[in-house]
Protein backbone atom coordinates (compact mmCIF):
# COMPACT_ATOMS: atom_id res chain seq x y z
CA UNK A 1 16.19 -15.85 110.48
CA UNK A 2 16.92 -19.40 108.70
CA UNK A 3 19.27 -20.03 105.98
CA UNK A 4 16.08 -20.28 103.99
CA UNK A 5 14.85 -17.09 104.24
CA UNK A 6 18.12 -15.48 103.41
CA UNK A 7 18.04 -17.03 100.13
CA UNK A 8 14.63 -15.87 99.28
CA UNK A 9 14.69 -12.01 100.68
CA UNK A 10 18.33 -11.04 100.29
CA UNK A 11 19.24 -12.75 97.28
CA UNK A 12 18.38 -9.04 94.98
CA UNK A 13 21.21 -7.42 97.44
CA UNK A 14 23.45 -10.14 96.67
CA UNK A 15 23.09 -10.21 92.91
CA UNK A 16 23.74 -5.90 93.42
CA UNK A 17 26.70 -6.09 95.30
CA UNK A 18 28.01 -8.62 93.20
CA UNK A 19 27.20 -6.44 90.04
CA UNK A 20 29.30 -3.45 91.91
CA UNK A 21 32.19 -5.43 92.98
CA UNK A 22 32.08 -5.85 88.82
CA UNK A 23 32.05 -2.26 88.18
CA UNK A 24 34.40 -1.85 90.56
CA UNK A 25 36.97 -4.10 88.92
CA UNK A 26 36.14 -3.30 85.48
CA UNK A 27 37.03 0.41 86.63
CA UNK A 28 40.71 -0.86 87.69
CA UNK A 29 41.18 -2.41 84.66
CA UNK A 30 40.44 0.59 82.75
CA UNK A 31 42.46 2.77 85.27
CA UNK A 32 45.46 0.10 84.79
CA UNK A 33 48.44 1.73 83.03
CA UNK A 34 48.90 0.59 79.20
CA UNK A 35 51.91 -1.93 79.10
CA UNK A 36 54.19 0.29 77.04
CA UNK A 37 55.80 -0.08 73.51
CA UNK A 38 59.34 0.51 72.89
CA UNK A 39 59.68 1.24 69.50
CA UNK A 40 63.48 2.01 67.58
CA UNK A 41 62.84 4.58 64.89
CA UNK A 42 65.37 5.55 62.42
CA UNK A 43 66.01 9.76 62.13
CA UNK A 44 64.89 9.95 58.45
CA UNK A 45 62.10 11.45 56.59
CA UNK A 46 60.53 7.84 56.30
CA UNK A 47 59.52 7.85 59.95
CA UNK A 48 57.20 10.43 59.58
CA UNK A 49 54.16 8.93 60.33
CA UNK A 50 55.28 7.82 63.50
CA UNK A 51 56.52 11.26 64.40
CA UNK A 52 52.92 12.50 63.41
CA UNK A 53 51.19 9.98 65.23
CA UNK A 54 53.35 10.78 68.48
CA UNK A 55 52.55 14.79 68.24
CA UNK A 56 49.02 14.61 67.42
CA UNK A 57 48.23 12.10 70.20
CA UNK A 58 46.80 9.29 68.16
CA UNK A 59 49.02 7.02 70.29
CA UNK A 60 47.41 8.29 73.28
CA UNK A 61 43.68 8.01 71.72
CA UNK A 62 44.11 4.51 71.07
CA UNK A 63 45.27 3.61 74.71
CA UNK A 64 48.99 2.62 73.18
CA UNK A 65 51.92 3.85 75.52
CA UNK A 66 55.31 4.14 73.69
CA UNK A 67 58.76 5.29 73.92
CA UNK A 68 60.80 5.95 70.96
CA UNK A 69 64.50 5.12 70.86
CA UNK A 70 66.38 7.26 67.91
CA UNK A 71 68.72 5.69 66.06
CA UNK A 72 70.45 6.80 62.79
CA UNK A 73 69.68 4.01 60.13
CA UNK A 74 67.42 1.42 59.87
CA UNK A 75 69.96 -1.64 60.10
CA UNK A 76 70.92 -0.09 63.81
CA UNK A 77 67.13 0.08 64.44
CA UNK A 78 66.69 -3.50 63.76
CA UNK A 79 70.14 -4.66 65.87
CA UNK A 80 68.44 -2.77 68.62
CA UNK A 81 65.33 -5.07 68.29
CA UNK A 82 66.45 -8.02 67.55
CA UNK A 83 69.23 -7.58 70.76
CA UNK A 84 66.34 -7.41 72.55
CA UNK A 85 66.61 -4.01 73.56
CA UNK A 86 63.58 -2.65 72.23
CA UNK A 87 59.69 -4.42 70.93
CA UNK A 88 59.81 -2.72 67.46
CA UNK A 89 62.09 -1.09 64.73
CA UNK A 90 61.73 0.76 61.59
CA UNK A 91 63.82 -0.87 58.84
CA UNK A 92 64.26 -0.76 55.01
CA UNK A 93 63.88 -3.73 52.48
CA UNK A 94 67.45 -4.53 52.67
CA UNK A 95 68.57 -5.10 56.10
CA UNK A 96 65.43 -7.53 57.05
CA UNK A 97 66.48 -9.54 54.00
CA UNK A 98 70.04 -9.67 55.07
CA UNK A 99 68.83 -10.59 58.65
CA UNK A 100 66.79 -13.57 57.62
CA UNK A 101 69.29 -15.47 56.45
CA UNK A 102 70.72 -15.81 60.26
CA UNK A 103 67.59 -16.12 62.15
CA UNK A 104 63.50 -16.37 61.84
CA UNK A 105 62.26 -14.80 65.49
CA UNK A 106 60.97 -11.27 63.92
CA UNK A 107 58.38 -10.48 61.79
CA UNK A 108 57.22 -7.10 59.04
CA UNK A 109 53.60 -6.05 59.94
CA UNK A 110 53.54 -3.16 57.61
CA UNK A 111 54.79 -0.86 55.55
CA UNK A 112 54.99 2.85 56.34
CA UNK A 113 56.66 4.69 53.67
CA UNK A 114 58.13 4.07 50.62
CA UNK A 115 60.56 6.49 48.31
CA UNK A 116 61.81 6.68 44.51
CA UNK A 117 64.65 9.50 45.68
CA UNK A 118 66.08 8.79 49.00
CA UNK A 119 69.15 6.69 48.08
CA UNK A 120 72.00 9.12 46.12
CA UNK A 121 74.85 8.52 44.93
CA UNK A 122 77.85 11.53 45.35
CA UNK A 123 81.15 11.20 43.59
CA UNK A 124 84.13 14.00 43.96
CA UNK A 125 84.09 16.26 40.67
CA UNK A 126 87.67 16.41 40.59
CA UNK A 127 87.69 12.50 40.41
CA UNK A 128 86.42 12.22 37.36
CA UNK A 129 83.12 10.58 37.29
CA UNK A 130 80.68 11.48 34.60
CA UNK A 131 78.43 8.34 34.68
CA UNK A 132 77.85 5.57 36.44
CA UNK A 133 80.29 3.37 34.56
CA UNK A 134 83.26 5.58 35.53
CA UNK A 135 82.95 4.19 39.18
CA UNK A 136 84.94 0.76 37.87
CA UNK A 137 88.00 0.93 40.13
CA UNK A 138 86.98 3.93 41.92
CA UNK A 139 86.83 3.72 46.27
CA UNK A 140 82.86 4.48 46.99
CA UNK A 141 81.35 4.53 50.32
CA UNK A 142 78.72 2.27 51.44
CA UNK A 143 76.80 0.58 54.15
CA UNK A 144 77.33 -2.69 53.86
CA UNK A 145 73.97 -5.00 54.50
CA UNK A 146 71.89 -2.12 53.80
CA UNK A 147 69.80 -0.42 51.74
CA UNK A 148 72.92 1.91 50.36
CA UNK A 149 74.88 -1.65 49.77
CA UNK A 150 71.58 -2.78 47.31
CA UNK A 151 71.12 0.59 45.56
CA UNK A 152 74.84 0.77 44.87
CA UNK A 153 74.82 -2.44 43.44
CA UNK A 154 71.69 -1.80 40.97
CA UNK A 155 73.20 1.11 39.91
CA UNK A 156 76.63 -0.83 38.89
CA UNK A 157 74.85 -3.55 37.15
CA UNK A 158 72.01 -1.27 35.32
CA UNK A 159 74.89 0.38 33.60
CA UNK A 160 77.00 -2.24 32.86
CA UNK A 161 79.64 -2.40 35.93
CA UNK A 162 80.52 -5.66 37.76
CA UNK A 163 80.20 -4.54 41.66
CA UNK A 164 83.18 -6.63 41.96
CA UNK A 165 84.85 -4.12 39.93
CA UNK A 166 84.75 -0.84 41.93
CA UNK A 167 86.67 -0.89 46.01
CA UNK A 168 83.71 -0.76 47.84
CA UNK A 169 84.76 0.99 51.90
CA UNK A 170 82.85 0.18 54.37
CA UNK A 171 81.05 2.87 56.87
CA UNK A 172 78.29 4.67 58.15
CA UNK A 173 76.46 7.62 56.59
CA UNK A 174 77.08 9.51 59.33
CA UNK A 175 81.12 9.46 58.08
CA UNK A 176 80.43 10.17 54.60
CA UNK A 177 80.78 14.11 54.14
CA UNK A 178 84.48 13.90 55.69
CA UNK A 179 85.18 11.00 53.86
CA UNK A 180 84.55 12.84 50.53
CA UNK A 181 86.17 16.40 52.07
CA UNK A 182 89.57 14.26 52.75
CA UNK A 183 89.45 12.43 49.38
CA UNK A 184 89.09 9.11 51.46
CA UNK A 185 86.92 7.93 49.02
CA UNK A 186 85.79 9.42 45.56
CA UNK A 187 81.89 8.35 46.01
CA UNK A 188 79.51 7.45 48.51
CA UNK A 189 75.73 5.60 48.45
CA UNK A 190 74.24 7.41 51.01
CA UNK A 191 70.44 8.17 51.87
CA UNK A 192 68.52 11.04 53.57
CA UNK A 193 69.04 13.45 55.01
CA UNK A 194 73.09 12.95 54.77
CA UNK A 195 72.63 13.19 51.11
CA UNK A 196 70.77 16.45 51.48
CA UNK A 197 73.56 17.80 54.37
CA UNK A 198 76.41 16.27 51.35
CA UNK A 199 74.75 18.65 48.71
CA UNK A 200 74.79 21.38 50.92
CA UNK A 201 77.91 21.38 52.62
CA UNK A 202 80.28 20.68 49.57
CA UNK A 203 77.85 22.09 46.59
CA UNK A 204 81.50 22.96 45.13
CA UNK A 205 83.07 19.90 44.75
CA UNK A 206 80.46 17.07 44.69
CA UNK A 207 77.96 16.22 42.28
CA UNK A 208 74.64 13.00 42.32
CA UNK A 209 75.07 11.02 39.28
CA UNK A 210 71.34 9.73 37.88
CA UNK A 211 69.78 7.26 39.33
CA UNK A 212 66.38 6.82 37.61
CA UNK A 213 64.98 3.41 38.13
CA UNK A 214 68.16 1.88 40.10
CA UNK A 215 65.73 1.55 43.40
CA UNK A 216 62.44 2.11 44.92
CA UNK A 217 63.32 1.84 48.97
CA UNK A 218 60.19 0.93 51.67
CA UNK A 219 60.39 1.19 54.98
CA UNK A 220 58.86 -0.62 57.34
CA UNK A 221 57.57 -2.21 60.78
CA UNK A 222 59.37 -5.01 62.08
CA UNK A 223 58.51 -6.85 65.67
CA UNK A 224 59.91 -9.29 67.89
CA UNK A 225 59.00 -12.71 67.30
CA UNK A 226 57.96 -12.22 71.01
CA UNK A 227 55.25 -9.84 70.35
CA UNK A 228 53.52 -11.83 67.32
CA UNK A 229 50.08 -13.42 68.64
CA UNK A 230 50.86 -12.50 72.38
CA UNK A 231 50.68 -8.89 71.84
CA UNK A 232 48.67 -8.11 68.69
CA UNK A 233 46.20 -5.78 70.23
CA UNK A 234 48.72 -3.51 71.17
CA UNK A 235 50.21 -3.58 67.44
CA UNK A 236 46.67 -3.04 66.30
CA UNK A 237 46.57 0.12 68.35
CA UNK A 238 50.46 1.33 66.69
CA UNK A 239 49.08 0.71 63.03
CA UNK A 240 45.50 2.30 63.91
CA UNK A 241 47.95 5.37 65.08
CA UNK A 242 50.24 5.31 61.94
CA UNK A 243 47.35 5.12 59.62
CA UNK A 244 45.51 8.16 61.34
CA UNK A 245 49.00 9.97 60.88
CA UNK A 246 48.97 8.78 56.92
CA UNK A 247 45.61 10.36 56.37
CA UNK A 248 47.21 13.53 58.34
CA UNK A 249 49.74 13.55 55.80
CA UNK A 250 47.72 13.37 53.04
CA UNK A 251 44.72 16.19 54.40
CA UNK A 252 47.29 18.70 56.16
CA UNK A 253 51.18 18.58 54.40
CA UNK A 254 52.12 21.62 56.09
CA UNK A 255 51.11 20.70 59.51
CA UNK A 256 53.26 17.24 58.80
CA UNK A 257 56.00 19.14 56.71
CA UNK A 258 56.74 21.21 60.24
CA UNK A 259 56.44 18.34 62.27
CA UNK A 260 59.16 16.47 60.04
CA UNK A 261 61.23 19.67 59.87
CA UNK A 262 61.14 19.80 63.55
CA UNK A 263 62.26 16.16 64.31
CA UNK A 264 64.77 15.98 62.12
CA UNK A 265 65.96 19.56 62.83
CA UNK A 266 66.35 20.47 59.56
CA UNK A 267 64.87 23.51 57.23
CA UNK A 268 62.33 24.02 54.91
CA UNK A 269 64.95 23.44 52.09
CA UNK A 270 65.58 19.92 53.20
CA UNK A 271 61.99 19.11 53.54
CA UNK A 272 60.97 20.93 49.96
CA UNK A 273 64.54 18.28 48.75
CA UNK A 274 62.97 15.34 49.67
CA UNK A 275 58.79 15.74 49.96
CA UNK A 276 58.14 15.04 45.66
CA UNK A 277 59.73 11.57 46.25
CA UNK A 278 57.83 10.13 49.61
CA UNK A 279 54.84 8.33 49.62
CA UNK A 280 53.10 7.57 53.21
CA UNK A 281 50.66 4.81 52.25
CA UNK A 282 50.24 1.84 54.80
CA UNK A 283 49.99 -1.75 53.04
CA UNK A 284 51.15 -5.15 53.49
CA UNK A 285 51.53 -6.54 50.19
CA UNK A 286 53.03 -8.86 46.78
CA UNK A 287 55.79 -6.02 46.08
CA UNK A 288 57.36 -6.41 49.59
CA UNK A 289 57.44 -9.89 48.98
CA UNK A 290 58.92 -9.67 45.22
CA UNK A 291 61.35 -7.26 46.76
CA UNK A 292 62.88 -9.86 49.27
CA UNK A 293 62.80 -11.97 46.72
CA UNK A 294 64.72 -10.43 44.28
CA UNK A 295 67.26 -8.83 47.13
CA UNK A 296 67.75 -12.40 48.63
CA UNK A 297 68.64 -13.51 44.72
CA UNK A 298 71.14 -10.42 44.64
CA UNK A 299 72.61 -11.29 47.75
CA UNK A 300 73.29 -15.41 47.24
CA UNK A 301 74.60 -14.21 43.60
CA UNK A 302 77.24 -11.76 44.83
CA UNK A 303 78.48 -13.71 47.67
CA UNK A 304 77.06 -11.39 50.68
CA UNK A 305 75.18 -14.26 52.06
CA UNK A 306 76.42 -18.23 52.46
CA UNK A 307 73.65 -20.80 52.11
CA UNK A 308 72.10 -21.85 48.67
CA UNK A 309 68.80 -21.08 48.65
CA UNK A 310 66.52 -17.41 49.75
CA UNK A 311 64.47 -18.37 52.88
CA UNK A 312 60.61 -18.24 52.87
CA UNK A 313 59.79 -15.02 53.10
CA UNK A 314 55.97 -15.91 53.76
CA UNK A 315 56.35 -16.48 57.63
CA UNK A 316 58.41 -13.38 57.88
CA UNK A 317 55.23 -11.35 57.18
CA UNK A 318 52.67 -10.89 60.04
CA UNK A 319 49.32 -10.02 58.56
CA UNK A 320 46.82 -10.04 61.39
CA UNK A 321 47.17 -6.81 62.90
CA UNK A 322 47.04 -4.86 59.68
CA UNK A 323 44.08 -7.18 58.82
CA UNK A 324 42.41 -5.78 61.61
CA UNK A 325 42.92 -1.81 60.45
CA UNK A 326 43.10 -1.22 56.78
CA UNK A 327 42.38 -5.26 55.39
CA UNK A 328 42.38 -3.79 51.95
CA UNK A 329 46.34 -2.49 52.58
CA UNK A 330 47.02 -6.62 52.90
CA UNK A 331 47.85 -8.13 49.98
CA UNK A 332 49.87 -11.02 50.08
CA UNK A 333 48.64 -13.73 48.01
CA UNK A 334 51.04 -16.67 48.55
């Protein structure tokens, strides 16, 4: 048999071996394990969706694999990420604006949660705080670089007290209930659910002043510079997950109430505490950026930051994934 003829009588066996040898890889690919997604999420009730998404599979439906590091406050979430240590954190407002003014490589591509009642603020009744404006002079607790430091701060200035004049001590919520049952300190800015486990455990002796309109936290997304562009079809797939969780949230409360009750290991009387003020609603959009804004002002004014001017805020925000899942939920317009 010539060459010839091999072109002209086998050339239909060629063409369907080559088409199997496609199926055949094509199959691999599919079988090929998901490159996995290391995500740093803060124990709080603003993590919800992410808890939903990992219990009703909606991780696994989109072909995302991802491991969840725990970490108690957002700032420690982002320190994780931006050491490296893991591809994506859940953070507040506060500590991404603090954490641009040393360095650009991260970036927000959503936000998950937001909340008009997580940030409290405790004082000692026997140290005689009525109002706000008794703190002046007083030793409060606070998180420095964080969301407590900010809502501590609005509080002070809403009613009339220079920050400068109350002695602000630095530590961690986690610290907070003994350092009100020793009389370290006569207040603390804390946030859920140590507020909640303050209220219950000394009910007796401490008391939340008002805070109405001091401070309207959001929580959000934050990635690796690393992952922006290279990997946004895996971050598609994490807010595709997250916004199936939202509409969870929304349809079936008690099915997400006793998924949040479970991962925080709490009771129903925590989650009934802090359920009125939460809002799960995934967006992308002008407030974030006004936030910064104003935060970054705060922060140059009071001397928490050196430098003279806010950064850009702009390139901080990484709209393509969301674009790609709820385009409606993005909008930044400068």
């Amino acid at each position: 048999m010539t060459f010839r003829s091999i072109g002209k009588f086998h050339l239909p066996a060629i063409a369907l071996v080559r088409s199997a040898m496609g199926l055949v890889l094509a199959a691999a690919a599919a079988a090929a394990p998901a490159q996995e997604l290391t995500l740093a999420v803060s124990k709080s009730p603003l993590s919800l969706p992410l808890y939903v998404a990992e219990v009703a599979g909606y991780f696994q439906d989109e072909g995302l694999k991802v491991r969840f590091t725990e970490c108690v406050g957002g700032h420690r979430c982002l320190k994780l990420m931006l050491d490296g240590q893991v591809d994506v954190a859940t953070a507040g407002d506060t500590p991404v604006m603090f954490s641009s003014f040393q360095r650009s490589d991260f970036a927000v591509i959503g936000t998950i949660a937001s909340t008009t009642d997580d940030l409290k603020l405790y004082v000692r009744q026997e140290a005689g705080i009525a109002r706000p404006r008794d703190l002046a002079r007083k030793r409060v607790g606070v998180v420095i670089g964080t969301a407590s430091h900010y809502f501590l701060d609005s509080l002070l200035m809403i009613h009339g007290v220079d920050p400068r004049d109350i002695q602000p001590v630095p530590m961690q919520p986690e610290a907070m209930q003994e350092a009100l049952q020793t009389k370290r300190v006569d207040a603390v800015s804390v946030w859920e659910p140590y507020g909640y486990r303050i209220a219950s455990a000394l009910k007796t002796t401490v008391v939340a002043l008002p805070n109405a309109g001091a401070y309207s936290a959001v929580f959000n997304l934050v990635v690796h510079r690393r992952l922006v562009g290279a990997r946004d079809a895996d971050l598609v797939k994490l807010l595709a997950a997250v916004d199936r969780a939202e509409t969870l949230i929304r349809d079936d409360p008690a099915r997400a109430k006793l998924i949040l009750r479970q991962r925080l290991a709490t009771d129903d009387d925590f989650v009934r505490w802090v359920w009125p003020g939460l809002t799960y609603r995934l967006s992308l959009d002008q407030s974030l950026l006004k936030t910064l804004e104003s935060e970054a002002r705060w922060a140059l004014r009071e001397g928490h930051v050196t430098g003279r001017a806010a950064p850009n805020f702009l390139p901080y925000l990484h709209r393509a994934p969301l674009m790609q899942v709820r385009p409606e939920a993005v909008g930044i317009s400068r």
